[in-house]
Protein backbone atom coordinates (compact mmCIF):
# COMPACT_ATOMS: atom_id res chain seq x y z
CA UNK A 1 -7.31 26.81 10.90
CA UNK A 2 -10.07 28.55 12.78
CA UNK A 3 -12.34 29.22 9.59
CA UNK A 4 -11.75 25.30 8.05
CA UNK A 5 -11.78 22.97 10.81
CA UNK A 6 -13.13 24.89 14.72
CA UNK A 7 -12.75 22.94 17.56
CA UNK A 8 -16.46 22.14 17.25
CA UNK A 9 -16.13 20.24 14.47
CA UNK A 10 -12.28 18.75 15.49
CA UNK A 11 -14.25 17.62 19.05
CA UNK A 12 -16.98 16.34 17.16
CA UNK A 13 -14.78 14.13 15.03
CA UNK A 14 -12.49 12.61 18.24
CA UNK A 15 -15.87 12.10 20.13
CA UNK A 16 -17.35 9.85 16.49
CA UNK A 17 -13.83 8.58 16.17
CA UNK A 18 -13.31 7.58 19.79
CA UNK A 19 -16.67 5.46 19.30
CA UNK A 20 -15.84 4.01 16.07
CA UNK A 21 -12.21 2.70 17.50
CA UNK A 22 -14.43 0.38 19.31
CA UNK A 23 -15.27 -1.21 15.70
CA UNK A 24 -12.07 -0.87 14.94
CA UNK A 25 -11.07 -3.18 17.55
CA UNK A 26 -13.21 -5.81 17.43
CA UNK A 27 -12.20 -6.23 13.89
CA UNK A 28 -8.32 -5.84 15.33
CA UNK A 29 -9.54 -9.15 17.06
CA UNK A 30 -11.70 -10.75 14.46
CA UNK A 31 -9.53 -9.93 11.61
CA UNK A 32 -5.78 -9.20 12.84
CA UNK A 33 -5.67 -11.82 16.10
CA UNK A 34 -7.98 -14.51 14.84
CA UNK A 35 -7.37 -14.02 10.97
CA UNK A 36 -11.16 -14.36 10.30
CA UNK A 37 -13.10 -12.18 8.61
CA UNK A 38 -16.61 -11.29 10.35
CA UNK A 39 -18.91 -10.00 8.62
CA UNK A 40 -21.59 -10.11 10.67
CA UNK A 41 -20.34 -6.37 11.87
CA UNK A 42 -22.70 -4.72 10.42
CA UNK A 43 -25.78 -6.18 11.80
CA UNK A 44 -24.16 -6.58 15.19
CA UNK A 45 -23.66 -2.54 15.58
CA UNK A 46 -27.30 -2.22 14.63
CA UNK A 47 -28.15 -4.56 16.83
CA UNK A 48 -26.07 -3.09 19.79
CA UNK A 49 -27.84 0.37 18.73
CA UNK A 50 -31.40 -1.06 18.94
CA UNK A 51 -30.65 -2.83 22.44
CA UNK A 52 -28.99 0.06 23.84
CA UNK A 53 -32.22 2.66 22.72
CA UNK A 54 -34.65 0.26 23.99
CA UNK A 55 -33.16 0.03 27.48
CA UNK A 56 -32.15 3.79 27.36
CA UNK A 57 -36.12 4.65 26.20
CA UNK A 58 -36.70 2.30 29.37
CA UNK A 59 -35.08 4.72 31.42
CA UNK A 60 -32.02 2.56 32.29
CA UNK A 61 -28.97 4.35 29.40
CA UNK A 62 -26.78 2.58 32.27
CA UNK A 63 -28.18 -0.84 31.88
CA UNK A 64 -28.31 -0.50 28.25
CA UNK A 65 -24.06 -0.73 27.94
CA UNK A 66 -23.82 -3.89 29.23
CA UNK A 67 -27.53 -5.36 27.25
CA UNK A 68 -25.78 -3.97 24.30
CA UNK A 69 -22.51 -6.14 24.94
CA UNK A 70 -24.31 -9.02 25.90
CA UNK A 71 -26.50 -8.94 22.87
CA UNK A 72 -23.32 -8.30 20.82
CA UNK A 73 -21.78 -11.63 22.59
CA UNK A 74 -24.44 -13.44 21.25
CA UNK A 75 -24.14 -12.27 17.90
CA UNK A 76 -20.72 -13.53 17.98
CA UNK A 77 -21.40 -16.92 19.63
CA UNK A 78 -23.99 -17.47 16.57
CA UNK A 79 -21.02 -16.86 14.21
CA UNK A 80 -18.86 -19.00 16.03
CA UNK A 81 -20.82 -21.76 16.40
CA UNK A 82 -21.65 -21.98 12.49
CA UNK A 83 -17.77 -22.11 11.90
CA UNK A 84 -16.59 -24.22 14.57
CA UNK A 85 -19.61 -26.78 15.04
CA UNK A 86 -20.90 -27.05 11.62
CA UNK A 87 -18.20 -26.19 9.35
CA UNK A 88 -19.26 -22.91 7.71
CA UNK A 89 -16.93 -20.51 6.18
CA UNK A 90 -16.04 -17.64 8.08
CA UNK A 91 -17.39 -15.29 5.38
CA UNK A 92 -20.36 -17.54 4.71
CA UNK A 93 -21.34 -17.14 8.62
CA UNK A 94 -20.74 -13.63 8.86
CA UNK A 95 -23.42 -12.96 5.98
CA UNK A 96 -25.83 -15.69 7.36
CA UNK A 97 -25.90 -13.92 10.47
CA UNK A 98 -25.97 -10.08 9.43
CA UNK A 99 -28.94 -11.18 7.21
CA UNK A 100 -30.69 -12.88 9.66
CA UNK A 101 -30.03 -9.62 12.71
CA UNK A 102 -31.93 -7.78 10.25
CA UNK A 103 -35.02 -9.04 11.24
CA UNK A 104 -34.07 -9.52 14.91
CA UNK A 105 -32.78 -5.44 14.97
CA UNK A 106 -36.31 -4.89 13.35
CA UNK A 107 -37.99 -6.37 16.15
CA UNK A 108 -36.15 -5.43 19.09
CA UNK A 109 -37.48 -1.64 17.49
CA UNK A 110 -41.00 -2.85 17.71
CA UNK A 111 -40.38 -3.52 14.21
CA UNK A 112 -40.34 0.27 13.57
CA UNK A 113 -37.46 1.39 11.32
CA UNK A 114 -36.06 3.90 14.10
CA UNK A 115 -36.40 5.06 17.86
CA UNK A 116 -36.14 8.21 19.04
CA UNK A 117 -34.83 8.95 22.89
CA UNK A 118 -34.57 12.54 22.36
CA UNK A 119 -35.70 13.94 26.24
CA UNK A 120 -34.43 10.62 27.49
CA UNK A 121 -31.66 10.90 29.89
CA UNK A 122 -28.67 9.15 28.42
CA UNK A 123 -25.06 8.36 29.92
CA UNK A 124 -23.35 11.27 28.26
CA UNK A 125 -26.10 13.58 29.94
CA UNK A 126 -25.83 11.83 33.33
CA UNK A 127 -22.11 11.95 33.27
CA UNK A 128 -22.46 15.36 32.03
CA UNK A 129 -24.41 16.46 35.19
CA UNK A 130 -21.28 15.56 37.34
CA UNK A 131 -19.95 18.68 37.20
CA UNK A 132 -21.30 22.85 36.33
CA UNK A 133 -18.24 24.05 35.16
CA UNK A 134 -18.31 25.39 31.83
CA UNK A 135 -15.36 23.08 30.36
CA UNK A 136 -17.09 20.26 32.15
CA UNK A 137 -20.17 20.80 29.97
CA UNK A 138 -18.33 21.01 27.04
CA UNK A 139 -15.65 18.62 27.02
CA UNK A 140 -17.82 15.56 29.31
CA UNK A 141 -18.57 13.90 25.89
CA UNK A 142 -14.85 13.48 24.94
CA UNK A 143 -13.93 12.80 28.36
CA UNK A 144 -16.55 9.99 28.62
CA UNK A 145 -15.65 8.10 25.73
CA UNK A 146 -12.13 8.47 26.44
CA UNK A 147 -11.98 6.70 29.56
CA UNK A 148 -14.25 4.18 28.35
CA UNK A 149 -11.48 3.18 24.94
CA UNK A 150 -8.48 3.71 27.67
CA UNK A 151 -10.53 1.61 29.69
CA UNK A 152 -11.49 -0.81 26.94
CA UNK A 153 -7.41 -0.76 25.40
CA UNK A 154 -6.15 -1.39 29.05
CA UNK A 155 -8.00 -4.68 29.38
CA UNK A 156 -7.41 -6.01 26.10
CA UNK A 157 -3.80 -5.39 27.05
CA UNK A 158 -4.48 -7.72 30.42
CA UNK A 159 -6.23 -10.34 28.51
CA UNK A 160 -3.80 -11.33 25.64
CA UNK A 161 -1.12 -11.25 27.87
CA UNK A 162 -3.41 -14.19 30.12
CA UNK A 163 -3.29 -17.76 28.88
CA UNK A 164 -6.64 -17.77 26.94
CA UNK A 165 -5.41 -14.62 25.37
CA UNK A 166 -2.09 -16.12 24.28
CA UNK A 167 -4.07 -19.04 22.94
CA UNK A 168 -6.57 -16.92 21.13
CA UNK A 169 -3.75 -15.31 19.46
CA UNK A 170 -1.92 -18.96 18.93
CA UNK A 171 -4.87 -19.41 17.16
CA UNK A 172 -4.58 -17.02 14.70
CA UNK A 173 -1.19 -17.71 14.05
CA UNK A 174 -1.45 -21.24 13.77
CA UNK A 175 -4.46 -23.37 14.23
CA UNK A 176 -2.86 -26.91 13.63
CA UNK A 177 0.04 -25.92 16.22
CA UNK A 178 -2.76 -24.69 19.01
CA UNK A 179 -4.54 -28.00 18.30
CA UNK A 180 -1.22 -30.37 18.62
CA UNK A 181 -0.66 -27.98 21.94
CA UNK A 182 -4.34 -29.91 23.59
CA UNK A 183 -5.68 -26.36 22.89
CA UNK A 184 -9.15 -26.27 21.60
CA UNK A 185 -9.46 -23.87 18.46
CA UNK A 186 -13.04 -24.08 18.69
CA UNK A 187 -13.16 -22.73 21.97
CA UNK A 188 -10.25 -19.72 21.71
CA UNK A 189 -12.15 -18.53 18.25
CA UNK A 190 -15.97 -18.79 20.03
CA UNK A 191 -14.35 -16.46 22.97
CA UNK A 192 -12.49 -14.51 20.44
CA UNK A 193 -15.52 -13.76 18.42
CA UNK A 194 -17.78 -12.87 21.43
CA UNK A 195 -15.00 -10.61 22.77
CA UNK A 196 -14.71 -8.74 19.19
CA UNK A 197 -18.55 -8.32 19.38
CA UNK A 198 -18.90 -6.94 22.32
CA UNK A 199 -17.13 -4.67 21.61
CA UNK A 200 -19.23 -3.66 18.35
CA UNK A 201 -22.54 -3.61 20.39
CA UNK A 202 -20.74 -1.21 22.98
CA UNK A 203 -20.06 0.82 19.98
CA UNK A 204 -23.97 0.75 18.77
CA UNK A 205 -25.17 1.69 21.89
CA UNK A 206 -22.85 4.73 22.49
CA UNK A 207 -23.66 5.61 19.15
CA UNK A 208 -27.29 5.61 19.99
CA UNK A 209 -27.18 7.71 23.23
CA UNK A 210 -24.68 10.03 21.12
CA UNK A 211 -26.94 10.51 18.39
CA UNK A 212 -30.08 10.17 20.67
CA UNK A 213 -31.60 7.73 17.52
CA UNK A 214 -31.09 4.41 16.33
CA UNK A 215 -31.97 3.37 12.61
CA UNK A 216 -32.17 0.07 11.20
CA UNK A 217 -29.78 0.79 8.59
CA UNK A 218 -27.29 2.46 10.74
CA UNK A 219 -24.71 -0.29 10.30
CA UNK A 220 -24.78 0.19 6.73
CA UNK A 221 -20.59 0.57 5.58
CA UNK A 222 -19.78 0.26 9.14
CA UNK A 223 -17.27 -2.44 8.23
CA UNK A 224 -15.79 -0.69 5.46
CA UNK A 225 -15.10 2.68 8.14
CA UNK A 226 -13.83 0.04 11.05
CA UNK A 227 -11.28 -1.58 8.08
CA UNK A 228 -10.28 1.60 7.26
CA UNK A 229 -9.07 2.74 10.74
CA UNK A 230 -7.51 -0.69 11.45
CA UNK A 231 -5.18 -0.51 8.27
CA UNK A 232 -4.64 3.14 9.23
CA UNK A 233 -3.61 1.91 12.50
CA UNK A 234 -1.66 -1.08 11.13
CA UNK A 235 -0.02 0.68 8.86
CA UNK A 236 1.31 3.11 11.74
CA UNK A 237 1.99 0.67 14.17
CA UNK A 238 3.92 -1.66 11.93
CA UNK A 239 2.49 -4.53 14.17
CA UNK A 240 5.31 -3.60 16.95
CA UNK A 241 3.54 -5.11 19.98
CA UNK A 242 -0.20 -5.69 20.71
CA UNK A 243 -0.77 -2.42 23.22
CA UNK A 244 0.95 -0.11 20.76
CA UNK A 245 -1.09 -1.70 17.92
CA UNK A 246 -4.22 -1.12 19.42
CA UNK A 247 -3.09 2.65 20.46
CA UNK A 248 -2.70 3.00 16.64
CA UNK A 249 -5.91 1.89 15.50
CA UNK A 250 -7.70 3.95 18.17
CA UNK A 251 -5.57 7.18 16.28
CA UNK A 252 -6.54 5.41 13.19
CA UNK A 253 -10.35 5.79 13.61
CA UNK A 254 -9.52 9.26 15.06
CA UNK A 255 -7.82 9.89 12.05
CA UNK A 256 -10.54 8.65 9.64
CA UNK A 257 -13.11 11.02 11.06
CA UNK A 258 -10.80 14.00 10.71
CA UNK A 259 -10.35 13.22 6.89
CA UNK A 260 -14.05 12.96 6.90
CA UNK A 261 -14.40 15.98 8.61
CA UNK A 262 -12.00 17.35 5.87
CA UNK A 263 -14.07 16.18 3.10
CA UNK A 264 -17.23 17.50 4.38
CA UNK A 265 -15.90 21.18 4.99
CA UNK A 266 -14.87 20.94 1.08
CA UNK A 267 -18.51 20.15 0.53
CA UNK A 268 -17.87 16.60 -0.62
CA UNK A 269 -21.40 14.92 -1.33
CA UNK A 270 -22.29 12.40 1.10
CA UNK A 271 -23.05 10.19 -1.91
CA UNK A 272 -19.32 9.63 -2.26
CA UNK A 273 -18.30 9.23 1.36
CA UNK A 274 -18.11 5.42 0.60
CA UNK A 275 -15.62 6.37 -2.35
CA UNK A 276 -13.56 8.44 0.27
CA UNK A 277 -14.08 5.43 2.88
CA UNK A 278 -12.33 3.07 -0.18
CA UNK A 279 -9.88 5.48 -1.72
CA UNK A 280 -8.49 5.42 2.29
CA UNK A 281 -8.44 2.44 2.44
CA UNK A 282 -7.04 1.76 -0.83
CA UNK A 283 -4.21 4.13 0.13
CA UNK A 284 -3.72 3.11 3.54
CA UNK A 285 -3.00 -0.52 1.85
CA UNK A 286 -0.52 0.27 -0.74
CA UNK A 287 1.57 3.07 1.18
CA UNK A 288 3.80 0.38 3.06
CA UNK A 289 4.59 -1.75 -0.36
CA UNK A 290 5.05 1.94 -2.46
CA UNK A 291 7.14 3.16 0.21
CA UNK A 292 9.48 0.48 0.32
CA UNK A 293 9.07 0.32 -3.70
CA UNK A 294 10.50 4.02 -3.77
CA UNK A 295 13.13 3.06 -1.35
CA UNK A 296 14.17 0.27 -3.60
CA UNK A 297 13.71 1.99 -6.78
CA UNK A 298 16.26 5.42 -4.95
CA UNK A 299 18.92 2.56 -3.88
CA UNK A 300 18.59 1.11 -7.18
CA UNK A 301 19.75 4.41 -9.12
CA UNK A 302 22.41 5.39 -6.16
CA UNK A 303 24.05 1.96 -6.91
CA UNK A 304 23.22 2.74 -10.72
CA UNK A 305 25.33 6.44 -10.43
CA UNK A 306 27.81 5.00 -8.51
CA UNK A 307 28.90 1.96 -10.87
CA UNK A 308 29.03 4.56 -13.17
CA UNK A 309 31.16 6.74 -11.63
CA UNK A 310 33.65 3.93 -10.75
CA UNK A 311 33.68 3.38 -14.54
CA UNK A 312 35.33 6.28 -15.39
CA UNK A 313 38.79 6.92 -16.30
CA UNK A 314 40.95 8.57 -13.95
CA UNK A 315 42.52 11.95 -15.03
């Protein structure tokens, strides 16, 4: 275990994981609460990345969390209102708006492809100078972003169980029965929406600070790794109750980056990481209906051998 996977590399992938879960939950919201597929996820990560280097190259890596949520919120309002004020698809908004935060990630970079903040203080190094013990200094990262998905998992947990929660989640369900209820749809999927992106442009600009870059093609496949670790999670969790649901997904991302991991220390190419991504995805899908296929198929012979045996003349 020692030579194939150290705790370096097992840290590395909870600390990548942790940050991805964020992803992962925002499409939990878009995708599992709302039933509406964003795809505006990609450009919103970028976008949360650009914001969050900016501020952080600004010397504020505090300040730049909550820029990076707000700017995430109004990716999300953008891709609300097309579907709710002017009729768009879902889908149809999602691309509109990831093509069009191209251009706005490009310029919030002073239209340079990347920034650099390496020697800029970020919040992993501030949190890291809390403490000089030696465990502090190595485990702060994974402690950080820890307490901010407990923190992040906790709340979400408050706010579907409030009234605005329980009708975002109506809404999902049914929106003809939240509209006969004097519930606006238009308003529980606009907060839904900005809620799920916030979430993604936390993500971007952790990922920034982490990485100490942000690229204008870093949200490249980022949906395809967040849908991943959701049907991980789903699959898991067999949608028994929202906290434990979201718990799973969280292990779900953590899980994803460990296979990754796994691939990587087999030297797998990083040209077919978006193979692995699908083929996980692919098998995270069809392991609940081959499961209970097998199950049917082994009841199906038992019932089979047991006919038979009732055929048979007694001695």
């Amino acid at each position: 275990m020692n030579g194939f996977l150290t705790v370096g590399i097992l840290q590395t992938a909870l600390e990548i994981g942790l940050i991805y879960s964020l992803i992962a939950l925002s499409l939990f919201i878009s995708f599992s609460v709302l039933n509406i597929c964003d795809l505006s996820t990609d450009g919103c990560y970028t976008l949360g990345s650009a914001v969050g280097a900016a501020w952080t190259i600004a010397g504020h890596p505090l300040l730049a969390i909550p820029c990076s949520m707000g700017a995430g919120i109004c990716s999300g309002f953008v891709t609300a209102l097309l579907q709710t004020q002017f009729g768009v698809q879902s889908i149809l908004a999602g691309i509109i708006v990831n093509t069009g935060l191209y251009t706005v990630n490009l310029a919030v970079m002073g239209f340079s492809s990347n920034l650099s903040i390496f020697g800029t203080p970020t919040v992993f190094s501030l949190f890291k100078e809390l403490s000089e013990a030696s465990w502090w200094q190595t485990w702060s990262r994974l402690i950080l972003l820890l307490c901010i998905v407990v923190l992040v998992c906790v709340f979400l947990t408050w706010f579907f169980g409030t009234r605005l929660g329980l009708s975002i989640r109506a809404t999902g369900d049914s929106p003809a029965m939240v509209r006969a209820s004097s519930i606006n749809p238009a308003l529980t999927i606009t907060v839904g929406l900005c809620l799920s992106n916030s979430l993604t442009g936390l993500a971007g600009s952790l990922i920034a600070q982490y990485n100490k870059t942000s690229d204008i093609n870093l949200g490249t496949g980022i949906v395809t790794i967040a849908l991943a670790s959701l049907v991980i999670g789903e699959t898991i969790s067999r949608k028994r109750g929202m906290t434990r649901r979201m718990v799973c997904v969280v292990l779900g991302s953590c899980l994803y980056r460990l296979i990754v991991s796994i691939a990587l220390r087999l030297n797998v190419p990083t040209e077919a990481f978006k193979l692995v991504s699908a083929v996980i995805v692919c098998i995270a899908i069809v392991a609940p209906a081959a499961k209970e296929k097998a199950v049917f198929l082994i009841d199906k012979q038992m019932r089979i051998r047991t006919r038979r045996k009732g055929r048979r003349p007694s001695c």
